[in-house]
Structures are given as C-alpha cells and as structure tokens.
C-alpha atoms as a PDB file:
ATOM      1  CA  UNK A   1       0.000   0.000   0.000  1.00  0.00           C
ATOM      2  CA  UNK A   2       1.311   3.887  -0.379  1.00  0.00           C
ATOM      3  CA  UNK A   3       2.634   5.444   2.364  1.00  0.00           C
ATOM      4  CA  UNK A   4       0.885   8.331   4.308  1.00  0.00           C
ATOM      5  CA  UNK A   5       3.343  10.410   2.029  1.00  0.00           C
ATOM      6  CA  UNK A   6       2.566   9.120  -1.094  1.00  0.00           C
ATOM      7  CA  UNK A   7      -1.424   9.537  -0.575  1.00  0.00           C
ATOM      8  CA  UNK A   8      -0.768  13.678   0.343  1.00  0.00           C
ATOM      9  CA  UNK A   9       1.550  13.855  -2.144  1.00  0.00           C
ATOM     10  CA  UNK A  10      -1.487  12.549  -4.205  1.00  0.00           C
ATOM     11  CA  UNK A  11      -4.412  14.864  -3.333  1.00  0.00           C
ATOM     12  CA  UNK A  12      -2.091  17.852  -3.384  1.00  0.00           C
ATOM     13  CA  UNK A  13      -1.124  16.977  -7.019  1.00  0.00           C
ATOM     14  CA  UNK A  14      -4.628  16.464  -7.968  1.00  0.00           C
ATOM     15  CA  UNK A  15      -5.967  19.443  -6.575  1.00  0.00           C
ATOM     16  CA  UNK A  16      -3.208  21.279  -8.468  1.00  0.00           C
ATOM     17  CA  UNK A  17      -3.790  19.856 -11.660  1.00  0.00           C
ATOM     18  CA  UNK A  18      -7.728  20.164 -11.398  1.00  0.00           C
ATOM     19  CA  UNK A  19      -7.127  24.146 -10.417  1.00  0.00           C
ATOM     20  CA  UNK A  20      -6.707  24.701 -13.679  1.00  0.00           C
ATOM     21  CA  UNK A  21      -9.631  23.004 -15.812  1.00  0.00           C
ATOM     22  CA  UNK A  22     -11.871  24.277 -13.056  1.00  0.00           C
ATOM     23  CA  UNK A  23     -10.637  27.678 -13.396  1.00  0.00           C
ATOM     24  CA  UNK A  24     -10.957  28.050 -16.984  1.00  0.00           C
ATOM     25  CA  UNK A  25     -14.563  26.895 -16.795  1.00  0.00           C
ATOM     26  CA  UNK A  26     -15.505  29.795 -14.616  1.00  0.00           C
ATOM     27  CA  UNK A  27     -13.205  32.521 -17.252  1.00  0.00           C
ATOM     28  CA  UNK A  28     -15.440  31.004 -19.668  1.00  0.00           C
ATOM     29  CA  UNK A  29     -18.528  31.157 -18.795  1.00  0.00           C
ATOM     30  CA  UNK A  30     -17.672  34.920 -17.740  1.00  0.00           C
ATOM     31  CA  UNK A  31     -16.734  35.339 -21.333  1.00  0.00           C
ATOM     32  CA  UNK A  32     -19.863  33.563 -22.451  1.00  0.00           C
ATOM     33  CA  UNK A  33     -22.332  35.800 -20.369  1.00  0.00           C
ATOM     34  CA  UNK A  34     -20.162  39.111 -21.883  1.00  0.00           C
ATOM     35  CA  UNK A  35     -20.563  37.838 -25.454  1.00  0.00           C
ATOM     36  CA  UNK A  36     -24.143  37.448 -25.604  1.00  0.00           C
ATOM     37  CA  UNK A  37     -24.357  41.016 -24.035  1.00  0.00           C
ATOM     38  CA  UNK A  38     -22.504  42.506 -26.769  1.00  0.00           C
ATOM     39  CA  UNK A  39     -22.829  42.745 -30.584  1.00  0.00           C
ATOM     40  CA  UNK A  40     -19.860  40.663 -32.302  1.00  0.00           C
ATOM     41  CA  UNK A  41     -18.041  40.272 -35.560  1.00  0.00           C
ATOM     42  CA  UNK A  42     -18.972  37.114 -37.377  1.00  0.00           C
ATOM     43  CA  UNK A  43     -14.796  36.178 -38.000  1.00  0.00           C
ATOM     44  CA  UNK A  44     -14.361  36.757 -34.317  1.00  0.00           C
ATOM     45  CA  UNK A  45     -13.613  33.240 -31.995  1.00  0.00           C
ATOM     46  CA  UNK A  46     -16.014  33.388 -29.032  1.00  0.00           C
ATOM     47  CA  UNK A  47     -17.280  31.118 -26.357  1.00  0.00           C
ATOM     48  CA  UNK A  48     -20.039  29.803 -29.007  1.00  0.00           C
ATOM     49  CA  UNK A  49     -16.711  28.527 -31.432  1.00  0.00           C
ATOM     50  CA  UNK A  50     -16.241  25.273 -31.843  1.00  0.00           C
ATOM     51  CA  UNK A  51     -13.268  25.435 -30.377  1.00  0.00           C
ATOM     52  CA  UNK A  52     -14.602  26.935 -26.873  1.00  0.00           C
ATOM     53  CA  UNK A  53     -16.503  23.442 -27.149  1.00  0.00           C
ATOM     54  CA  UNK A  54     -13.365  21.591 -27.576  1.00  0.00           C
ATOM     55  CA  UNK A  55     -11.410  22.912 -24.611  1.00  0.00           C
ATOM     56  CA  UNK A  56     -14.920  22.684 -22.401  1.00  0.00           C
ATOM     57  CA  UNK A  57     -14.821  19.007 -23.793  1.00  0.00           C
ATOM     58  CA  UNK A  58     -11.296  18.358 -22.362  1.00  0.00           C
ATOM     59  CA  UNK A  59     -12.007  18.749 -19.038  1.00  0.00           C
ATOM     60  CA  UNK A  60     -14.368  15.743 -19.134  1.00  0.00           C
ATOM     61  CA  UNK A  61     -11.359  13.785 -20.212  1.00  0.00           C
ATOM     62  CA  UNK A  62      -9.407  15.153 -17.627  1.00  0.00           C
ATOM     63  CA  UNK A  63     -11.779  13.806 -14.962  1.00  0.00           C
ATOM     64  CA  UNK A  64     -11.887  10.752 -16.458  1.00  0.00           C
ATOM     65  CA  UNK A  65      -8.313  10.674 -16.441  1.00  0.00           C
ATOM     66  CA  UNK A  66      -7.568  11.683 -12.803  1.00  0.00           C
ATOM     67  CA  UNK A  67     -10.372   8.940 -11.994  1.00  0.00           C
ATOM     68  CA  UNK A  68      -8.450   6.652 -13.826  1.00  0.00           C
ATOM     69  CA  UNK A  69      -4.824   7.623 -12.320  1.00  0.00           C
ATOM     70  CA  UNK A  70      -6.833   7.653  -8.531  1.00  0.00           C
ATOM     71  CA  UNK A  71      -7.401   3.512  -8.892  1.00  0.00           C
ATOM     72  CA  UNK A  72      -4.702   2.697 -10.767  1.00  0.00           C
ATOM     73  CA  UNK A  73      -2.196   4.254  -8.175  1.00  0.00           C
ATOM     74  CA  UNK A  74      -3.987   2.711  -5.332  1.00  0.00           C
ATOM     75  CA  UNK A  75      -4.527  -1.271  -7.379  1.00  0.00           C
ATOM     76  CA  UNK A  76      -1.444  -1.223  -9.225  1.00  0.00           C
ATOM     77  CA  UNK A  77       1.312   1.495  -7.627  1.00  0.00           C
ATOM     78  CA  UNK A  78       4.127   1.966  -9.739  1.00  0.00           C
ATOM     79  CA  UNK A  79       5.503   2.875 -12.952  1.00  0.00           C
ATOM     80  CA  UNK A  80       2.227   2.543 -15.020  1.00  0.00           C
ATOM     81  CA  UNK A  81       0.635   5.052 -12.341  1.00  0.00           C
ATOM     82  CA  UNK A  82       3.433   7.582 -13.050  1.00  0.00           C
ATOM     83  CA  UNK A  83       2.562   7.479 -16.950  1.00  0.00           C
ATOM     84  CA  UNK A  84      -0.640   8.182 -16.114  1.00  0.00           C
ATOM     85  CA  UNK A  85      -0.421  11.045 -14.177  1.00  0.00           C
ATOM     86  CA  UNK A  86       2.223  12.353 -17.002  1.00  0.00           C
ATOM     87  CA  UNK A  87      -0.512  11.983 -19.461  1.00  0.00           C
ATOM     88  CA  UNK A  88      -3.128  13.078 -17.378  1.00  0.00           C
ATOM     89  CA  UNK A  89      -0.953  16.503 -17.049  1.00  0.00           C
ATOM     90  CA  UNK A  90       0.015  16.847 -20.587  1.00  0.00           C
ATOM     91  CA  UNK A  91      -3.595  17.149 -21.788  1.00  0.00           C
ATOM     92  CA  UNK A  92      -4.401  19.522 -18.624  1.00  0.00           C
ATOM     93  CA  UNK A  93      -1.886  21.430 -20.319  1.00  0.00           C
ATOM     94  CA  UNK A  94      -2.965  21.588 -23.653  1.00  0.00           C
ATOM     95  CA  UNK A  95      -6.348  21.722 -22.460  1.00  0.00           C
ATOM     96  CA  UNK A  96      -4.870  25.233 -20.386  1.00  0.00           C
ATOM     97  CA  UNK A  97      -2.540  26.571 -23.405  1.00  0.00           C
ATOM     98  CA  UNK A  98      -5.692  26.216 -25.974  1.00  0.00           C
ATOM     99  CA  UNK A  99      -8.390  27.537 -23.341  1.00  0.00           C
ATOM    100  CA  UNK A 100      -6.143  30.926 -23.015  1.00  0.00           C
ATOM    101  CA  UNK A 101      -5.111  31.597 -26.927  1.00  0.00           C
ATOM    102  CA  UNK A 102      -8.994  31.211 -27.297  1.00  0.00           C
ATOM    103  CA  UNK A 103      -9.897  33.435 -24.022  1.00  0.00           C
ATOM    104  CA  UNK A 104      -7.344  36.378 -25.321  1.00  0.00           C
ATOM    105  CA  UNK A 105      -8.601  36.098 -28.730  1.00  0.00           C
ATOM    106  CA  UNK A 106     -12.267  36.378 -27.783  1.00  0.00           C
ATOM    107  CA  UNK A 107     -11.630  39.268 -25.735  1.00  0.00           C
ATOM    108  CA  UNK A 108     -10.210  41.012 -28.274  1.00  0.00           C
ATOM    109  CA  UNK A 109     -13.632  41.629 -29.746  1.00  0.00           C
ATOM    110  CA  UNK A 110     -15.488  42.431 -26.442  1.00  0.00           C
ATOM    111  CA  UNK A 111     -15.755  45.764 -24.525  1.00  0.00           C
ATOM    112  CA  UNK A 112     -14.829  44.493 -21.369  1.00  0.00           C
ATOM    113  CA  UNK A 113     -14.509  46.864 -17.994  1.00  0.00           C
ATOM    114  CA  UNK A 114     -11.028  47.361 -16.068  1.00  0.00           C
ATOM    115  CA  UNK A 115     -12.187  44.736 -13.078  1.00  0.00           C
ATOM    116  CA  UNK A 116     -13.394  42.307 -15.606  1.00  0.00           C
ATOM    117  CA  UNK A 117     -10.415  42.357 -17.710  1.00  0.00           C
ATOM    118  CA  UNK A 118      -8.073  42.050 -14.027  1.00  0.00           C
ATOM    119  CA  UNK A 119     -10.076  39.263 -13.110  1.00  0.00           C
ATOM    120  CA  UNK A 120      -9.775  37.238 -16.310  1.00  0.00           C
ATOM    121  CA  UNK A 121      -6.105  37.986 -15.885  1.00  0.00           C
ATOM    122  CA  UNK A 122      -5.853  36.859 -12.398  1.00  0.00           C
ATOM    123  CA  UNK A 123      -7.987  33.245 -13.837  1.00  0.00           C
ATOM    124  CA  UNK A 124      -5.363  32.941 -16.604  1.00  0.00           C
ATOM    125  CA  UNK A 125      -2.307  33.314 -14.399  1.00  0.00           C
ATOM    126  CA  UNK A 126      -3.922  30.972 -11.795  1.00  0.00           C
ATOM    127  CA  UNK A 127      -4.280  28.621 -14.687  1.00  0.00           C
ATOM    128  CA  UNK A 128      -0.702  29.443 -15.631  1.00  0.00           C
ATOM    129  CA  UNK A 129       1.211  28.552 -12.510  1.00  0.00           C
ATOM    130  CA  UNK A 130      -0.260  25.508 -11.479  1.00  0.00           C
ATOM    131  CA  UNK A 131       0.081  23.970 -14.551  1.00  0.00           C
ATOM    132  CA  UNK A 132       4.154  25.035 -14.258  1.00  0.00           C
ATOM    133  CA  UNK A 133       4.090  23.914 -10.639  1.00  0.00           C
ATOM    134  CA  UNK A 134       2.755  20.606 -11.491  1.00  0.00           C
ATOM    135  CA  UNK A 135       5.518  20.270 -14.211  1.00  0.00           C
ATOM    136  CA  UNK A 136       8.381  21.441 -11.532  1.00  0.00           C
ATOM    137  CA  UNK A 137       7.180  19.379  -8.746  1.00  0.00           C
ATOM    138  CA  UNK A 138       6.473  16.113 -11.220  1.00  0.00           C
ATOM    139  CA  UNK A 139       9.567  16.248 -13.231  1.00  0.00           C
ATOM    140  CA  UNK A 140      11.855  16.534 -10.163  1.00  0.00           C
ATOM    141  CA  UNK A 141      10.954  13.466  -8.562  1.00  0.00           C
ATOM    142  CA  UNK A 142      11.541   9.879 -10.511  1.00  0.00           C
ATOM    143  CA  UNK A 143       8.353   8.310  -8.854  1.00  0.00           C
ATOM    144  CA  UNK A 144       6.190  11.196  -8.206  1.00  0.00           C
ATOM    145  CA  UNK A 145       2.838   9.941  -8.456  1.00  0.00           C
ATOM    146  CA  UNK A 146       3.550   6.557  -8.676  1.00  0.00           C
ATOM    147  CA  UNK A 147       2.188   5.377  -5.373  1.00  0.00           C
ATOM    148  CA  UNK A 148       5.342   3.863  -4.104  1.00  0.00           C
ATOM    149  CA  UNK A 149       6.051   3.993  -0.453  1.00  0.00           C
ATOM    150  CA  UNK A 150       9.269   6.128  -0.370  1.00  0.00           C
ATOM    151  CA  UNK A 151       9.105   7.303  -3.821  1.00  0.00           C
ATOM    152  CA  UNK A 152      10.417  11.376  -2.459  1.00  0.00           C
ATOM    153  CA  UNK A 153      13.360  10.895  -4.382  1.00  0.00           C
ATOM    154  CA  UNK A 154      14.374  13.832  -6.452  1.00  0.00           C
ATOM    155  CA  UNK A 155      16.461  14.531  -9.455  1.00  0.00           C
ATOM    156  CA  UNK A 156      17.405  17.959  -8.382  1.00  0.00           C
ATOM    157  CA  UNK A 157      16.607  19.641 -11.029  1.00  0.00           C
ATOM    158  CA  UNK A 158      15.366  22.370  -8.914  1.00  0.00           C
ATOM    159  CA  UNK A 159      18.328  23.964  -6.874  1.00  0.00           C
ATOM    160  CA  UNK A 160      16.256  24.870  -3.629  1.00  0.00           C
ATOM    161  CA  UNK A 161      18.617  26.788  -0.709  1.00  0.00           C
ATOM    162  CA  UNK A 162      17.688  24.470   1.911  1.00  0.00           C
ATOM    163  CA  UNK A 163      19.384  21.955   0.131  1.00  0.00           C
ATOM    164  CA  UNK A 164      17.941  18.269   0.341  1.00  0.00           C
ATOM    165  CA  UNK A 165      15.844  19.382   3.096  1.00  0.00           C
ATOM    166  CA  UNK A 166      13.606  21.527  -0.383  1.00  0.00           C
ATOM    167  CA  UNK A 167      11.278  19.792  -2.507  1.00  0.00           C
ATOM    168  CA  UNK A 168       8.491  19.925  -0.450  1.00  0.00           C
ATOM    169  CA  UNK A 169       5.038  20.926  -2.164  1.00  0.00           C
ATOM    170  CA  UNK A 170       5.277  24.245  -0.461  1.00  0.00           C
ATOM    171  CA  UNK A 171       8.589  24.719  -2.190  1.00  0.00           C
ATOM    172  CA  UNK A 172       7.837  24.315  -5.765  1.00  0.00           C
ATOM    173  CA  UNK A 173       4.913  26.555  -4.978  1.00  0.00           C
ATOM    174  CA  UNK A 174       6.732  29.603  -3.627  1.00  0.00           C
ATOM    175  CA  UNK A 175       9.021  28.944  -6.700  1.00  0.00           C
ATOM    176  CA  UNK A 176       6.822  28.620  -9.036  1.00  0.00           C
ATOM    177  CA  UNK A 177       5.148  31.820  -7.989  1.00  0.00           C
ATOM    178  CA  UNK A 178       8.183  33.721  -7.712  1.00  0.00           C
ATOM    179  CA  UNK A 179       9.016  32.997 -11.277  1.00  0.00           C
ATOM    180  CA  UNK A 180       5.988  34.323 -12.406  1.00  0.00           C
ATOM    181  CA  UNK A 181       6.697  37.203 -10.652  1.00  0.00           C
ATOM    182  CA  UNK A 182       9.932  38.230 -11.787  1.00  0.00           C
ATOM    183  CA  UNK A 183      10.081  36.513 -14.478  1.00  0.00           C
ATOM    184  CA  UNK A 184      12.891  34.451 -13.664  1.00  0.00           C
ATOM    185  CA  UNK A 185      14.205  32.226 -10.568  1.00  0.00           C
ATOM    186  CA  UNK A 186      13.985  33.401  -7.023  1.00  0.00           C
ATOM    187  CA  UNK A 187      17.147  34.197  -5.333  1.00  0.00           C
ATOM    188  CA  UNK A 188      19.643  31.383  -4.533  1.00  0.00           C
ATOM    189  CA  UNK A 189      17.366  28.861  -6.696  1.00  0.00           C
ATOM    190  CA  UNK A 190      18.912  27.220  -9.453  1.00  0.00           C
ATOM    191  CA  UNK A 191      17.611  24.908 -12.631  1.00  0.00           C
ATOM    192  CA  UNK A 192      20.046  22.340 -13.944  1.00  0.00           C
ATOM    193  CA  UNK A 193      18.954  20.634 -16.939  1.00  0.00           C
ATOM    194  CA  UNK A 194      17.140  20.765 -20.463  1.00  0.00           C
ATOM    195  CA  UNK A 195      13.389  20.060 -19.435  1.00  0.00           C
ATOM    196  CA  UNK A 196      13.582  22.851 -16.355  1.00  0.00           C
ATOM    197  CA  UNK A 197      15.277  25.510 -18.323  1.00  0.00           C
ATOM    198  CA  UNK A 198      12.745  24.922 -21.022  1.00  0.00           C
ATOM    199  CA  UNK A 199      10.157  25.071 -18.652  1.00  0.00           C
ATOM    200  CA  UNK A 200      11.379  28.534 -16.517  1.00  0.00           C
ATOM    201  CA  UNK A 201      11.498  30.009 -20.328  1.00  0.00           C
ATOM    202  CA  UNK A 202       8.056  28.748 -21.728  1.00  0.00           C
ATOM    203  CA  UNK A 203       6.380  30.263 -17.797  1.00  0.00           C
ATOM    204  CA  UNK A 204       8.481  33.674 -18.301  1.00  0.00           C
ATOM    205  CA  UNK A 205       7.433  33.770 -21.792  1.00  0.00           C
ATOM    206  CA  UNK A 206       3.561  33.334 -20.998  1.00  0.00           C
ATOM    207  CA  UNK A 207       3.902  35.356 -18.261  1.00  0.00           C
ATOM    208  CA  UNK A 208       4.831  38.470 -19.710  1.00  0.00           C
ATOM    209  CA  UNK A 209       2.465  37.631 -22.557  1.00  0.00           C
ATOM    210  CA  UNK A 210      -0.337  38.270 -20.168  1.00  0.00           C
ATOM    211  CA  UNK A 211       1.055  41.116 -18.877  1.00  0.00           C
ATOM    212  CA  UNK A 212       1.382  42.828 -21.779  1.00  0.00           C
ATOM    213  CA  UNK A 213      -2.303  41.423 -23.213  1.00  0.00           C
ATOM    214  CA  UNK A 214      -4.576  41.628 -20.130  1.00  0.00           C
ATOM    215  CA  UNK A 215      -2.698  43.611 -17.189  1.00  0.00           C
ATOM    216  CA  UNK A 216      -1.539  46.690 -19.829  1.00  0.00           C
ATOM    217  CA  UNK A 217      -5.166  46.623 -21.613  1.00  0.00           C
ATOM    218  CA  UNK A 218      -6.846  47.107 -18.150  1.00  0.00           C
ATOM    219  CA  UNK A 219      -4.523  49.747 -16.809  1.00  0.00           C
ATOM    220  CA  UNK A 220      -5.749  51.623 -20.470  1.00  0.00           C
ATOM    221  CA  UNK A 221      -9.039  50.938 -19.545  1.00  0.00           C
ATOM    222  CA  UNK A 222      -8.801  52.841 -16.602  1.00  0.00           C
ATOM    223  CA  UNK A 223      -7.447  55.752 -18.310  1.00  0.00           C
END
C-alpha cells in the first residue's frame, strides 16, 4: 500500500492539476455571459466557437483521467501510475494553453470593464502557474505519483537553498510563484537541466504575454 506520504503527495497533485480546468470553466462562462451582451463580428472566436466546445470538452477527459490515475495508483502502484499522471498533465496542459489563446482572442472583440479584464487575468495566471508547478514538482521526482512507499526521491533539477531538506510541495509553490513574478528564478534557486530551463522560459514567456495582453489593456481601460 502507499505510504501516508505518497497519498498527500497525491491529493495535493490532484488538486493542483484540477485548479486549472476548473478555473478556466468559470473565465469562460464569464466570457460567455459578456458575449451574448454585446454585438460581435462574425470572424471573431467566441465562447459559441467550436473550439470553446473543444477545450470545455477536455475537461471531461481530464476527470476521467484523474479517476483513472486515482485507482490505478492505489490497485497497481508503480511505474504505469506515473505514466498516467504524465498523461493526465500533458492534456491539462494543452487543455490550459488552448483555453487561453482562445480566451485572449475572444476578448479582443469584447468591450470588457477594467475589473473584468483584471479578473480574467488573475484566472489565466492561476491557470498558468499551477500547470508550471505541477511540471516542476512532477519532473523533479523519478516516482512522483507513482504510489510507491518512499518514492520522495528527487532529481534535483530544482536547486532549492535548503538543500535536500527543499522539494516539499510548499517549495515548488513559492518557486513557481516567484518565477511568475519576476520573471525568472527566485534568489539562490537554481535549474540544472534541459526540461527545467525549457520550462522557466516557456512560464516567463507566458507570463509576460499576459502582462502585456490583459494587465496593460486594463490599466488603459482605466485611463
């Protein structure tokens, strides 16, 4: 059976992951209630696309995946539970990444208020960083989500200050939020490797992407 450490490990990586399909649910049916307030250009992509309906559509397969990873990790712990998870996060992410080109496209055709616009903004970076600190905290442990009793082990990719006494859930948060923030690695935190480097630079990138999109068409709003 999993350790006690295993199973929180679990239902804090689930909640993460399920943040973000929850989340851009709510940003959409904001959008949807604005767009049928509003007249609209027929070449515009709103919430009634067919699109909107494909990245509404994903997050049934995301519960059915995370239903699926929940038995197999507590039947069959091991390897075939990690896969799971790894798939179960790569279509959260695509599920994200398609849900917020379609959200900043749509809103490009509405007259949206200042609070409206800072709301969607704070949805889309919620969105954002848990779907980085899910890749952080998952890539830098071999057996994270496996189900394993004593599968903490990390890679150390992420360089945390406290040494091995880091990679704690709390960690990878405050890192992954700090990132966001600055747009780069908190002081005396490190990356080593490929997959985290390319990670820090595809969460900078989107990051400042919303800034520029959302944050700077709100603050105009206001003026």
């Amino acid at each position: 059976m999993p350790s006690s450490t295993a199973r929180d490990g679990g239902a804090a990586v689930l909640g993460v992951l399920l943040l973000a399909p929850i989340t851009n649910l709510a940003i959409n049916h904001a959008l949807d209630h604005s767009w049928h307030l509003q007249s609209r250009p027929q070449i515009s992509v709103g919430p009634g696309h067919w699109l909107f309906y494909l990245a509404n559509d994903l997050v049934a397969l995301i519960v059915v995946l995370a239903a699926l990873w929940i038995v197999q990790r507590r039947r069959r712990p091991g390897p075939g539970a990690r896969r799971l998870l790894e798939l179960l996060g790569v279509v959260t992410t695509l599920q994200s990444l398609l849900n917020a080109a379609l959200v900043l496209i749509a809103m490009s055709a509405l007259q949206l208020g200042s609070m409206a616009l800072l709301l969607i903004g704070t949805g889309l970076y919620t969105v954002l960083n848990s779907i980085a600190l899910f890749w952080y905290w998952c890539l830098d442990h071999d057996q994270f989500g496996s189900g394993l009793a004593g599968s903490c082990g990390r890679r150390g990719g992420v360089v945390f200050p406290e040494g091995e006494a880091g990679g704690r859930f709390f960690d990878y948060l405050y890192f992954t939020v700090l990132s966001s923030n600055t747009l780069g690695p908190p002081e005396n935190h490190q990356l080593l490797g490929f997959r985290f480097k390319l990670l820090q630079v595809l969460q900078s990138s989107l990051m400042l992407a919303l800034v520029v999109i959302v944050v700077a068409r709100a603050i105009n709003t206001l003026g």
